[in-house]
PDB file of N, CA and C in Angstrom:
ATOM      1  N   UNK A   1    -110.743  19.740 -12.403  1.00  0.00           N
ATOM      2  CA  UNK A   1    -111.685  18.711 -12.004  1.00  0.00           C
ATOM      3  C   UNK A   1    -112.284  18.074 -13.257  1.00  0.00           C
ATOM      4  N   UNK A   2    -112.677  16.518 -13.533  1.00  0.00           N
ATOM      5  CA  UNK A   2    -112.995  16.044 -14.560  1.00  0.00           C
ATOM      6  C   UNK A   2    -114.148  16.332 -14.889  1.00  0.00           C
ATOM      7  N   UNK A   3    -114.703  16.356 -13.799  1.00  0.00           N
ATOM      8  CA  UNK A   3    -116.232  16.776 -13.820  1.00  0.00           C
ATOM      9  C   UNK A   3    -116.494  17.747 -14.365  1.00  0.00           C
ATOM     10  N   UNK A   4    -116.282  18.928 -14.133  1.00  0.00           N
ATOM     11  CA  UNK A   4    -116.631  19.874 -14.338  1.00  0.00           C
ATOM     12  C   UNK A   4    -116.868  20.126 -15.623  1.00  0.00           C
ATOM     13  N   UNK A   5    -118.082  21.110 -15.785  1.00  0.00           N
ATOM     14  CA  UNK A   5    -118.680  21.229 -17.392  1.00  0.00           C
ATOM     15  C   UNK A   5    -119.925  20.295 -17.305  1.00  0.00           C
ATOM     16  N   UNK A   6    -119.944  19.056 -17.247  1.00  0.00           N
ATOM     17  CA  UNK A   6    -120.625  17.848 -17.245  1.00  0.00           C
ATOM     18  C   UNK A   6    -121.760  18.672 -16.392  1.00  0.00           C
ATOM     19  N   UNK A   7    -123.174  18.207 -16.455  1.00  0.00           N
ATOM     20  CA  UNK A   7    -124.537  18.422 -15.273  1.00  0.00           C
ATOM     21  C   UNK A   7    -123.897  17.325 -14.326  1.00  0.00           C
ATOM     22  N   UNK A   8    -124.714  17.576 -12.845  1.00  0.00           N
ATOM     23  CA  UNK A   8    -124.759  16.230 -12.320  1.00  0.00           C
ATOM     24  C   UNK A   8    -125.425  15.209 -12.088  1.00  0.00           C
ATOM     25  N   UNK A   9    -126.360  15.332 -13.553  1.00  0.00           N
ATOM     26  CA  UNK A   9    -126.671  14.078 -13.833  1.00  0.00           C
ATOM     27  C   UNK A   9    -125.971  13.590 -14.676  1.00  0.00           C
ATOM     28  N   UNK A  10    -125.296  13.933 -15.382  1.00  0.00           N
ATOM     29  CA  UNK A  10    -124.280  13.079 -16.515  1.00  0.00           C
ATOM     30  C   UNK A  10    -122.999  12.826 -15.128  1.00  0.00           C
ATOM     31  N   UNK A  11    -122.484  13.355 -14.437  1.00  0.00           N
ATOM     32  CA  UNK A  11    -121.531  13.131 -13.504  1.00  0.00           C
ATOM     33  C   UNK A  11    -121.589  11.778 -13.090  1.00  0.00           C
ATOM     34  N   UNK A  12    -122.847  12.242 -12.198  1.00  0.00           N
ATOM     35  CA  UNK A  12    -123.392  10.743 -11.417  1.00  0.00           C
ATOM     36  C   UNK A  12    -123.599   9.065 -12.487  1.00  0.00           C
ATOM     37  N   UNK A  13    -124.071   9.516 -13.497  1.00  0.00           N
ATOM     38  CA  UNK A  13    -123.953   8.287 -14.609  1.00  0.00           C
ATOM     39  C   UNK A  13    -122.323   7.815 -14.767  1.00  0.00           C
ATOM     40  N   UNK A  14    -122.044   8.946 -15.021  1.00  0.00           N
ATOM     41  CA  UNK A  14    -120.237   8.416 -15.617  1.00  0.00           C
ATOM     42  C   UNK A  14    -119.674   7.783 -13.942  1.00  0.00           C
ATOM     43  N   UNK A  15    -119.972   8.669 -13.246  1.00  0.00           N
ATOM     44  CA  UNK A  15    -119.332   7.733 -11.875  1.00  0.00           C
ATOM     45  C   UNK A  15    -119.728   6.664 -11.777  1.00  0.00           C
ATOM     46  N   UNK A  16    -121.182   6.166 -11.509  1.00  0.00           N
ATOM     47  CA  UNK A  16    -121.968   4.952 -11.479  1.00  0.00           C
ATOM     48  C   UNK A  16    -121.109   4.099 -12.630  1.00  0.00           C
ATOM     49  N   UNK A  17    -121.066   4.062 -13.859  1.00  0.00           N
ATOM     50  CA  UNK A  17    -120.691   3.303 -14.749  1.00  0.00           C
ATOM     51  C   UNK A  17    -119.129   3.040 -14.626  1.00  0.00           C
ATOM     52  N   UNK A  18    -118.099   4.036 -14.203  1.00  0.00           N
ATOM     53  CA  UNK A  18    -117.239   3.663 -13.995  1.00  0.00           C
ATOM     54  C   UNK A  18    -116.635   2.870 -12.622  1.00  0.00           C
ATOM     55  N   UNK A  19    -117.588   2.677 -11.915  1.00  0.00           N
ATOM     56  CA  UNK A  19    -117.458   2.183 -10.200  1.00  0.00           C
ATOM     57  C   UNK A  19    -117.738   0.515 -10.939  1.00  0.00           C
ATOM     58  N   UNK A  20    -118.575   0.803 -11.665  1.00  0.00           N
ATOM     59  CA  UNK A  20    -119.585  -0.838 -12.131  1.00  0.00           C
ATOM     60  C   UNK A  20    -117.764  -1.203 -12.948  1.00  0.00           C
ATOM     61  N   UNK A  21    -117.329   0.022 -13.543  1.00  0.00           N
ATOM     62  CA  UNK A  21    -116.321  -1.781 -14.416  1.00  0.00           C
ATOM     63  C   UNK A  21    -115.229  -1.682 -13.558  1.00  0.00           C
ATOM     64  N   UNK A  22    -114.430  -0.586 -12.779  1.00  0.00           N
ATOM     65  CA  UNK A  22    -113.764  -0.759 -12.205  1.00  0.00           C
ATOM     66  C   UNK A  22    -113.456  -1.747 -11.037  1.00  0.00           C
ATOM     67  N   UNK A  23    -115.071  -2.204 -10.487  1.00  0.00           N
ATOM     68  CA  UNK A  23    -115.338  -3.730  -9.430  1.00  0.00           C
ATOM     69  C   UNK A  23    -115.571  -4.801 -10.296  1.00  0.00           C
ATOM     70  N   UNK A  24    -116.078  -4.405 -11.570  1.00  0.00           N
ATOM     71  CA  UNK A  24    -116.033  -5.810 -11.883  1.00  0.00           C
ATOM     72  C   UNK A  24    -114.656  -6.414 -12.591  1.00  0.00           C
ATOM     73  N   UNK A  25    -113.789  -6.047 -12.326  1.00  0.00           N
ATOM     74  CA  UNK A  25    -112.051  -6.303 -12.701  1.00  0.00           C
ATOM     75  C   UNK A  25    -111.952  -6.468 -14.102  1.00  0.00           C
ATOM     76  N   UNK A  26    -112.514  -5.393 -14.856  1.00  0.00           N
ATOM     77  CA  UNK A  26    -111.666  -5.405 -16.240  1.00  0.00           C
ATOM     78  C   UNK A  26    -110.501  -4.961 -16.379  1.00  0.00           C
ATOM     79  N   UNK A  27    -110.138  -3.999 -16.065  1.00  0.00           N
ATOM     80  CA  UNK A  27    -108.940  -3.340 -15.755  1.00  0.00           C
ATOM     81  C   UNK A  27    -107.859  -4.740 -15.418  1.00  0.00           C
ATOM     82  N   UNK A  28    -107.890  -5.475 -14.284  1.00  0.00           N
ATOM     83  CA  UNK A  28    -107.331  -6.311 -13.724  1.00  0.00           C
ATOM     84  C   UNK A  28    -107.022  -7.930 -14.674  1.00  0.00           C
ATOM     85  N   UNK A  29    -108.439  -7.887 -15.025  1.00  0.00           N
ATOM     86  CA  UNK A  29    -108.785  -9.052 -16.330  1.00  0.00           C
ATOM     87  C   UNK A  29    -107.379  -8.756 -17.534  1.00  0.00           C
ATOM     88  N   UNK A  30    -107.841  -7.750 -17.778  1.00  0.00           N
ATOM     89  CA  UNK A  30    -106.598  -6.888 -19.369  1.00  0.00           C
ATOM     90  C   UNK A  30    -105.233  -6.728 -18.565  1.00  0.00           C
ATOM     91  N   UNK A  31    -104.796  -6.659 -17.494  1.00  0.00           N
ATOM     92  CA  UNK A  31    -103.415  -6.180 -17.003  1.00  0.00           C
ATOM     93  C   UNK A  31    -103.089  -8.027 -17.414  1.00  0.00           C
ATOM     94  N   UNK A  32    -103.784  -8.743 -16.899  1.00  0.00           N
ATOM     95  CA  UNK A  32    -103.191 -10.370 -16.354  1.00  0.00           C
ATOM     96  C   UNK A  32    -102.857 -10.828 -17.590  1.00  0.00           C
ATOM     97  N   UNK A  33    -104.034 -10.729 -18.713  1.00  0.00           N
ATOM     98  CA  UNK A  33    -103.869 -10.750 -20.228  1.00  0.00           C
ATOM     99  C   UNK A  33    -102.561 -10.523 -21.016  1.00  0.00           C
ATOM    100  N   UNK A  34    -102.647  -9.212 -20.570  1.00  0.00           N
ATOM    101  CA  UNK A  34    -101.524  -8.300 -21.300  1.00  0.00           C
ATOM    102  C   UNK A  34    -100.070  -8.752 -20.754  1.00  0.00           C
ATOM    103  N   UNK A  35     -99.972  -8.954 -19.698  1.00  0.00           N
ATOM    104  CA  UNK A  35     -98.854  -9.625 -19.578  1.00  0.00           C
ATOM    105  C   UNK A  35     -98.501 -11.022 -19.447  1.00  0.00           C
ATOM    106  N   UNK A  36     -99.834 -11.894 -20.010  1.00  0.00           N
ATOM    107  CA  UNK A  36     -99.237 -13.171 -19.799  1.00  0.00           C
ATOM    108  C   UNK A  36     -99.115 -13.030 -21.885  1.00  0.00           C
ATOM    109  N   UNK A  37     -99.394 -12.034 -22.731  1.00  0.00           N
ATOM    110  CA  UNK A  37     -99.095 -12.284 -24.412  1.00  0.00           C
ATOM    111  C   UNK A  37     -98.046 -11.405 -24.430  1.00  0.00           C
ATOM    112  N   UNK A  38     -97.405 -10.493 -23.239  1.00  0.00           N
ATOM    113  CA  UNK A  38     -96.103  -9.957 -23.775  1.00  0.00           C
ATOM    114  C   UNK A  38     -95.176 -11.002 -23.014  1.00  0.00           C
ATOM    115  N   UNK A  39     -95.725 -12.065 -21.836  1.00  0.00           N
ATOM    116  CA  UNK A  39     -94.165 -12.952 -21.754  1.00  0.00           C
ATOM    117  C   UNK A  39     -94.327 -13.897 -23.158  1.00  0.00           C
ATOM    118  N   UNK A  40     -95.645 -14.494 -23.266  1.00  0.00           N
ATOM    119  CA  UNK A  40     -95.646 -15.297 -24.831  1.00  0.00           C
ATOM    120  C   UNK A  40     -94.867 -14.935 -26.096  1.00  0.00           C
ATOM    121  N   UNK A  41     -94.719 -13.578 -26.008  1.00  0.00           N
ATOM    122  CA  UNK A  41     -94.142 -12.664 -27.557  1.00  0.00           C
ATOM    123  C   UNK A  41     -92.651 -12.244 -27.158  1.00  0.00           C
ATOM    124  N   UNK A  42     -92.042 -12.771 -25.984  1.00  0.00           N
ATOM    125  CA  UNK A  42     -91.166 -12.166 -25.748  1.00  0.00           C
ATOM    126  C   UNK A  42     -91.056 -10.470 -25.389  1.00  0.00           C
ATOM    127  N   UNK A  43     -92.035  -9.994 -25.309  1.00  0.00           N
ATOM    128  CA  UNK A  43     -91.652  -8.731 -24.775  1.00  0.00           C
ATOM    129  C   UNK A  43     -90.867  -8.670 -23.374  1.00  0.00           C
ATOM    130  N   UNK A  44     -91.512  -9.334 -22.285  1.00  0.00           N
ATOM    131  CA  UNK A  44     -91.252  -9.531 -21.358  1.00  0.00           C
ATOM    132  C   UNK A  44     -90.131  -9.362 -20.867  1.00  0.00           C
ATOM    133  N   UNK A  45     -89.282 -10.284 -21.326  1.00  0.00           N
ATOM    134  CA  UNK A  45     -87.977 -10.815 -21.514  1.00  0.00           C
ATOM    135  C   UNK A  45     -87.301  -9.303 -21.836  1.00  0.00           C
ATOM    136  N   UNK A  46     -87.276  -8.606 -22.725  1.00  0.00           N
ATOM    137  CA  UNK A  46     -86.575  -7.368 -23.171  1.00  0.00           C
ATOM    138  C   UNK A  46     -87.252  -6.226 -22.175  1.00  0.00           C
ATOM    139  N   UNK A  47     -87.998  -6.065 -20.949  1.00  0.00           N
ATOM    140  CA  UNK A  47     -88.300  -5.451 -20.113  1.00  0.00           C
ATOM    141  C   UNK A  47     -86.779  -5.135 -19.148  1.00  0.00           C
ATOM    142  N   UNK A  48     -86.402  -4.272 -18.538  1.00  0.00           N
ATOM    143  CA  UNK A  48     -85.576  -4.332 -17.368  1.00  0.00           C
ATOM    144  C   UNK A  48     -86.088  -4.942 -16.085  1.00  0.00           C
ATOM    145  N   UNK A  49     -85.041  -5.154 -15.711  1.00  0.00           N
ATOM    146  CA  UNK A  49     -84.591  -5.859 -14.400  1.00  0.00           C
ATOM    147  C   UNK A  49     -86.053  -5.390 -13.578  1.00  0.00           C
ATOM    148  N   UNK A  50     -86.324  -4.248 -12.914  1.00  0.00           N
ATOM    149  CA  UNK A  50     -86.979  -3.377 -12.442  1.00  0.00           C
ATOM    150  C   UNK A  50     -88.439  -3.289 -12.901  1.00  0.00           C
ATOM    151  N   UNK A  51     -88.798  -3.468 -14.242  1.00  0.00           N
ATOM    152  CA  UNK A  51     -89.847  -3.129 -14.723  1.00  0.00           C
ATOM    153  C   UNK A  51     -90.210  -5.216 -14.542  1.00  0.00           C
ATOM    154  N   UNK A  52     -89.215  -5.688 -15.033  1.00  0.00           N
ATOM    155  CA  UNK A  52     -89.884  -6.987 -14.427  1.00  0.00           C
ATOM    156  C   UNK A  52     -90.259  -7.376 -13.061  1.00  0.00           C
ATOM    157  N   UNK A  53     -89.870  -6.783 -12.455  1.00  0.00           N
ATOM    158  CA  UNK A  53     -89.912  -6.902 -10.644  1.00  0.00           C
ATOM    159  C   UNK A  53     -91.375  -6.414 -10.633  1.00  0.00           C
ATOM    160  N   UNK A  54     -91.508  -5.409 -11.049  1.00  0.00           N
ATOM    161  CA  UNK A  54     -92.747  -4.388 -11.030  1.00  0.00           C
ATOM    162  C   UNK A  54     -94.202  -4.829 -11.536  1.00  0.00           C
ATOM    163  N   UNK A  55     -93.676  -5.824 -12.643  1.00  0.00           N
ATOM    164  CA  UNK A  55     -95.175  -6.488 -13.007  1.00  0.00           C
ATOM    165  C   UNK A  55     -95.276  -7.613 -12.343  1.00  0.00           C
ATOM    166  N   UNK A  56     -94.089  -8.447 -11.927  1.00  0.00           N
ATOM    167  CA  UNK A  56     -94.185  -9.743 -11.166  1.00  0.00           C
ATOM    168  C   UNK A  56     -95.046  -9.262  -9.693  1.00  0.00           C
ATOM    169  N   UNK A  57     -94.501  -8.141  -9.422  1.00  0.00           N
ATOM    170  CA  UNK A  57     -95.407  -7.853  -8.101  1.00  0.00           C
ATOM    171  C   UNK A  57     -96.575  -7.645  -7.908  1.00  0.00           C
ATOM    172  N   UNK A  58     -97.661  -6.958  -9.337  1.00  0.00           N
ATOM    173  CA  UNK A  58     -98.451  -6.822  -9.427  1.00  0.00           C
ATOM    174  C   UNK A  58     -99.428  -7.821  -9.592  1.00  0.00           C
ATOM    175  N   UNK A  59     -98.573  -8.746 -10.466  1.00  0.00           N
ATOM    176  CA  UNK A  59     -99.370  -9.981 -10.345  1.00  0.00           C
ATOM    177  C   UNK A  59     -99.425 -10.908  -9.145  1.00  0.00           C
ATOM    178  N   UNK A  60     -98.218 -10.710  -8.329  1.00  0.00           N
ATOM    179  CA  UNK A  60     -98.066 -11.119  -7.103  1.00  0.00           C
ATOM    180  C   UNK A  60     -99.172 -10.849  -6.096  1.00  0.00           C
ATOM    181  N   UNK A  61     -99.942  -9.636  -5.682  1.00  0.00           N
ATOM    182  CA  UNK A  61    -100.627  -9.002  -5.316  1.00  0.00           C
ATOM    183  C   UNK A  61    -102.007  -9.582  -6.347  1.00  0.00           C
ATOM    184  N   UNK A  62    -101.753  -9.568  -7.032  1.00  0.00           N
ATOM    185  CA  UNK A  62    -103.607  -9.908  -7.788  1.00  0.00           C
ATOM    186  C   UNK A  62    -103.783 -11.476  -7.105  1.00  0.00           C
ATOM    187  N   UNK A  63    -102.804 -12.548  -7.138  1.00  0.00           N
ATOM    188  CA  UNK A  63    -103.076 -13.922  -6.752  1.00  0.00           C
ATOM    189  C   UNK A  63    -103.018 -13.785  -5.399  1.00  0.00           C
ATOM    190  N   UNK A  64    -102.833 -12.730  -4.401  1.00  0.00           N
ATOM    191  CA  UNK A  64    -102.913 -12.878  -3.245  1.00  0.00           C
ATOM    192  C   UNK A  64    -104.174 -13.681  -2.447  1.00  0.00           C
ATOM    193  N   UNK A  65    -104.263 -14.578  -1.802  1.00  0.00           N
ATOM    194  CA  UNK A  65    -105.418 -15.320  -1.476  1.00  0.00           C
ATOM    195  C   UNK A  65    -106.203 -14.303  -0.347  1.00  0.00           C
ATOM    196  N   UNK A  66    -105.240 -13.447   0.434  1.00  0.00           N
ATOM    197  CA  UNK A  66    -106.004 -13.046   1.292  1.00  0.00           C
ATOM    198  C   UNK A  66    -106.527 -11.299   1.387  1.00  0.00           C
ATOM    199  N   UNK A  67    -106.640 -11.030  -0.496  1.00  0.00           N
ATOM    200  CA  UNK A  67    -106.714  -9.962  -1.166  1.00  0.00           C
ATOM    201  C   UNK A  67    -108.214  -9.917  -1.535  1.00  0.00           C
ATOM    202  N   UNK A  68    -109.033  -9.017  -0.868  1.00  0.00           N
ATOM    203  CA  UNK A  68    -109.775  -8.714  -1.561  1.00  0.00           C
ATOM    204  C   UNK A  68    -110.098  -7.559  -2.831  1.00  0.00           C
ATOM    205  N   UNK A  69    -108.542  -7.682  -3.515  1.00  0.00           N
ATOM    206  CA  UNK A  69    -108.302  -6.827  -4.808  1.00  0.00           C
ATOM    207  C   UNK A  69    -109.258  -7.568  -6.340  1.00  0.00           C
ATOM    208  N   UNK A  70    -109.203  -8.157  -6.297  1.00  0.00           N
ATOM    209  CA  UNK A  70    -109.615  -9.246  -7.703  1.00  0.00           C
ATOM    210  C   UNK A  70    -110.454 -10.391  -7.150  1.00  0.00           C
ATOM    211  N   UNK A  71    -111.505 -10.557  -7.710  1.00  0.00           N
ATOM    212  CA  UNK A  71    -112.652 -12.089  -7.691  1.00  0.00           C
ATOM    213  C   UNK A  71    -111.494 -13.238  -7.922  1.00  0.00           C
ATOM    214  N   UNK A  72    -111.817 -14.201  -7.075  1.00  0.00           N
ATOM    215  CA  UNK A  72    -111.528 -15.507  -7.175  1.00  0.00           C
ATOM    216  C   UNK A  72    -110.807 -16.029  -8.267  1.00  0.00           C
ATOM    217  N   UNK A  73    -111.618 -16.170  -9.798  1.00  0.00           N
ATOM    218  CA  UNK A  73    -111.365 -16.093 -10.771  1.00  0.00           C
ATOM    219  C   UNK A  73    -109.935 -15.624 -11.681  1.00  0.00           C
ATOM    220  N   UNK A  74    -109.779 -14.389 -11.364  1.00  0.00           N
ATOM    221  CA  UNK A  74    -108.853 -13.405 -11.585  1.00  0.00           C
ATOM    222  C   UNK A  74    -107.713 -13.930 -10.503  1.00  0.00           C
ATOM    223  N   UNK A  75    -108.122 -14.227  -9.191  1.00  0.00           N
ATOM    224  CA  UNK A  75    -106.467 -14.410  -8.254  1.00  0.00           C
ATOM    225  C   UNK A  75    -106.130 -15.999  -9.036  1.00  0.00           C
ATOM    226  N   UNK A  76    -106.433 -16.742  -9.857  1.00  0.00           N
ATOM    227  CA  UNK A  76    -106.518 -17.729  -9.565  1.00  0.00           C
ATOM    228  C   UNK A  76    -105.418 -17.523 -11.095  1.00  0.00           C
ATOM    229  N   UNK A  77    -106.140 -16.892 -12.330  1.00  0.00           N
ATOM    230  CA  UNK A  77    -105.667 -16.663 -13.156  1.00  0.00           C
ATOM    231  C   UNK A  77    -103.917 -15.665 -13.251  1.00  0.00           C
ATOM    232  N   UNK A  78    -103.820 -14.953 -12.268  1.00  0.00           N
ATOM    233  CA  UNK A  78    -103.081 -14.273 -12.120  1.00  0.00           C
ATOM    234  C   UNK A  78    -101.720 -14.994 -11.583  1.00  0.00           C
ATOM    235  N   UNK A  79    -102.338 -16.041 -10.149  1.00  0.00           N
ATOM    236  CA  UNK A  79    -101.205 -17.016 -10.216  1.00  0.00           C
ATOM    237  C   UNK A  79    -100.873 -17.551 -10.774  1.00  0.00           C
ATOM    238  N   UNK A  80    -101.274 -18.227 -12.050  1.00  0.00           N
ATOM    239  CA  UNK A  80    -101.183 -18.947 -13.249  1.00  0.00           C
ATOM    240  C   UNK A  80     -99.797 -18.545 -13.398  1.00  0.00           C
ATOM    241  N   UNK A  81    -100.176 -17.152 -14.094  1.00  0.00           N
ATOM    242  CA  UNK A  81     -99.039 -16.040 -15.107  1.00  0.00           C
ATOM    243  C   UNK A  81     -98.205 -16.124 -14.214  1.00  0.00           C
ATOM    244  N   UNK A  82     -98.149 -15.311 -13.117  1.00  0.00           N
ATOM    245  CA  UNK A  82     -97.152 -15.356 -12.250  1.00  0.00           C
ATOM    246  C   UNK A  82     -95.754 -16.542 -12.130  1.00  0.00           C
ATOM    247  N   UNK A  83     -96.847 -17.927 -11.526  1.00  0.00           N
ATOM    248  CA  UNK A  83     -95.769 -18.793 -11.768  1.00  0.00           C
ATOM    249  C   UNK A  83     -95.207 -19.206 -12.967  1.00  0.00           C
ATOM    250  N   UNK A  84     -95.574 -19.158 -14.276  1.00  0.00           N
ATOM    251  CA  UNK A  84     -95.137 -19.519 -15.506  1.00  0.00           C
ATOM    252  C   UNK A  84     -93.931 -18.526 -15.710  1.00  0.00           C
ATOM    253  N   UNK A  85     -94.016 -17.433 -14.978  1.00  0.00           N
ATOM    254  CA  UNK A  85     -92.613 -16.448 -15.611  1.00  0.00           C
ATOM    255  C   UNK A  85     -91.848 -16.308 -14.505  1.00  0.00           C
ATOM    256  N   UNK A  86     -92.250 -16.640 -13.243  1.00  0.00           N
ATOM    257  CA  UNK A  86     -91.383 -16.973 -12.414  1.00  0.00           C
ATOM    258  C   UNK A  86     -90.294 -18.761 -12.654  1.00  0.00           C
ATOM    259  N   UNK A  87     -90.974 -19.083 -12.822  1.00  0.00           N
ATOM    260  CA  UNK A  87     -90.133 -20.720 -13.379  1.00  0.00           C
ATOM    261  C   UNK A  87     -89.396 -20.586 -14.822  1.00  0.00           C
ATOM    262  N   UNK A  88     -89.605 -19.166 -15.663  1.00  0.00           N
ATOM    263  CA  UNK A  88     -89.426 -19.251 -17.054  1.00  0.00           C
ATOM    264  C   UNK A  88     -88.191 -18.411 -16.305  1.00  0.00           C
ATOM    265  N   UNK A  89     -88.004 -17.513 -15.809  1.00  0.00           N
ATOM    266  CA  UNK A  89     -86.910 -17.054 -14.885  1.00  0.00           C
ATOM    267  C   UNK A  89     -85.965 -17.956 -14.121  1.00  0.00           C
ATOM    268  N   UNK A  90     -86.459 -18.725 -13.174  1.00  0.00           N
ATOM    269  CA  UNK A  90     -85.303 -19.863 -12.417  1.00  0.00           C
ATOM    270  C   UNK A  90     -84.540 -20.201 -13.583  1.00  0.00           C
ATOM    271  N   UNK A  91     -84.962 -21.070 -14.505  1.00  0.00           N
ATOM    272  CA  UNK A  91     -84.261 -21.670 -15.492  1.00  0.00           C
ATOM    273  C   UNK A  91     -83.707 -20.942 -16.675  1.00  0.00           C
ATOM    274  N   UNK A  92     -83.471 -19.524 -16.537  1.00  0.00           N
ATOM    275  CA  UNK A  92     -82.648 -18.596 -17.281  1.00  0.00           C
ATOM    276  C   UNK A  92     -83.229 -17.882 -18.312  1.00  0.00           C
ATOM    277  N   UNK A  93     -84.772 -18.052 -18.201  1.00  0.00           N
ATOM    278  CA  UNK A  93     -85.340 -17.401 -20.018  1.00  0.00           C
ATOM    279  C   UNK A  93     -84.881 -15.897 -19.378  1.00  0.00           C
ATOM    280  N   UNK A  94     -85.327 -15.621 -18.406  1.00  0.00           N
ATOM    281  CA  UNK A  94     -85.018 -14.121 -18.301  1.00  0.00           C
ATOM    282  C   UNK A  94     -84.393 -13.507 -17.623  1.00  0.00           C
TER     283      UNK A  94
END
């Protein structure tokens, strides 16, 4: 258990603080990031078949409109990425 060792007042802080960034979509913010500077750098591209499917979906799922996974903001940004490497795909980059 992670907890354990910790009082539960240090517990309850670390939970509280981690509930606060986990809703406020940093996690989600840095995934959309991170993969819209590894299609920029070409990483992307040298990903497999599979592992590209895998982030396209994720981002697929973050721009979902009828997702309450990610703020507005974030679905909006996420479709961005999404379609830029989906169209960088039709036309053969990857």
């Amino acid at each position: 258990m992670i907890s354990r060792g910790l009082t539960e007042g240090t517990s309850k802080k670390v939970l509280h603080r981690l509930n606060r960034i986990v809703r406020g979509g940093v996690f989600y913010k840095l995934e959309i990031e991170w993969l819209d500077d590894c299609r920029k750098s070409d990483v992307f591209r040298n990903l497999s078949h599979q592992e590209q499917n895998e982030y396209m979906d994720t981002l697929y799922q973050f721009a979902n409109p009828n997702s309450d996974l990610v703020k507005q903001d974030l679905k909006e940004r996420a479709a961005e990425v999404y379609k830029v490497i989906k169209n960088q795909a039709k036309y053969g980059y990857y």
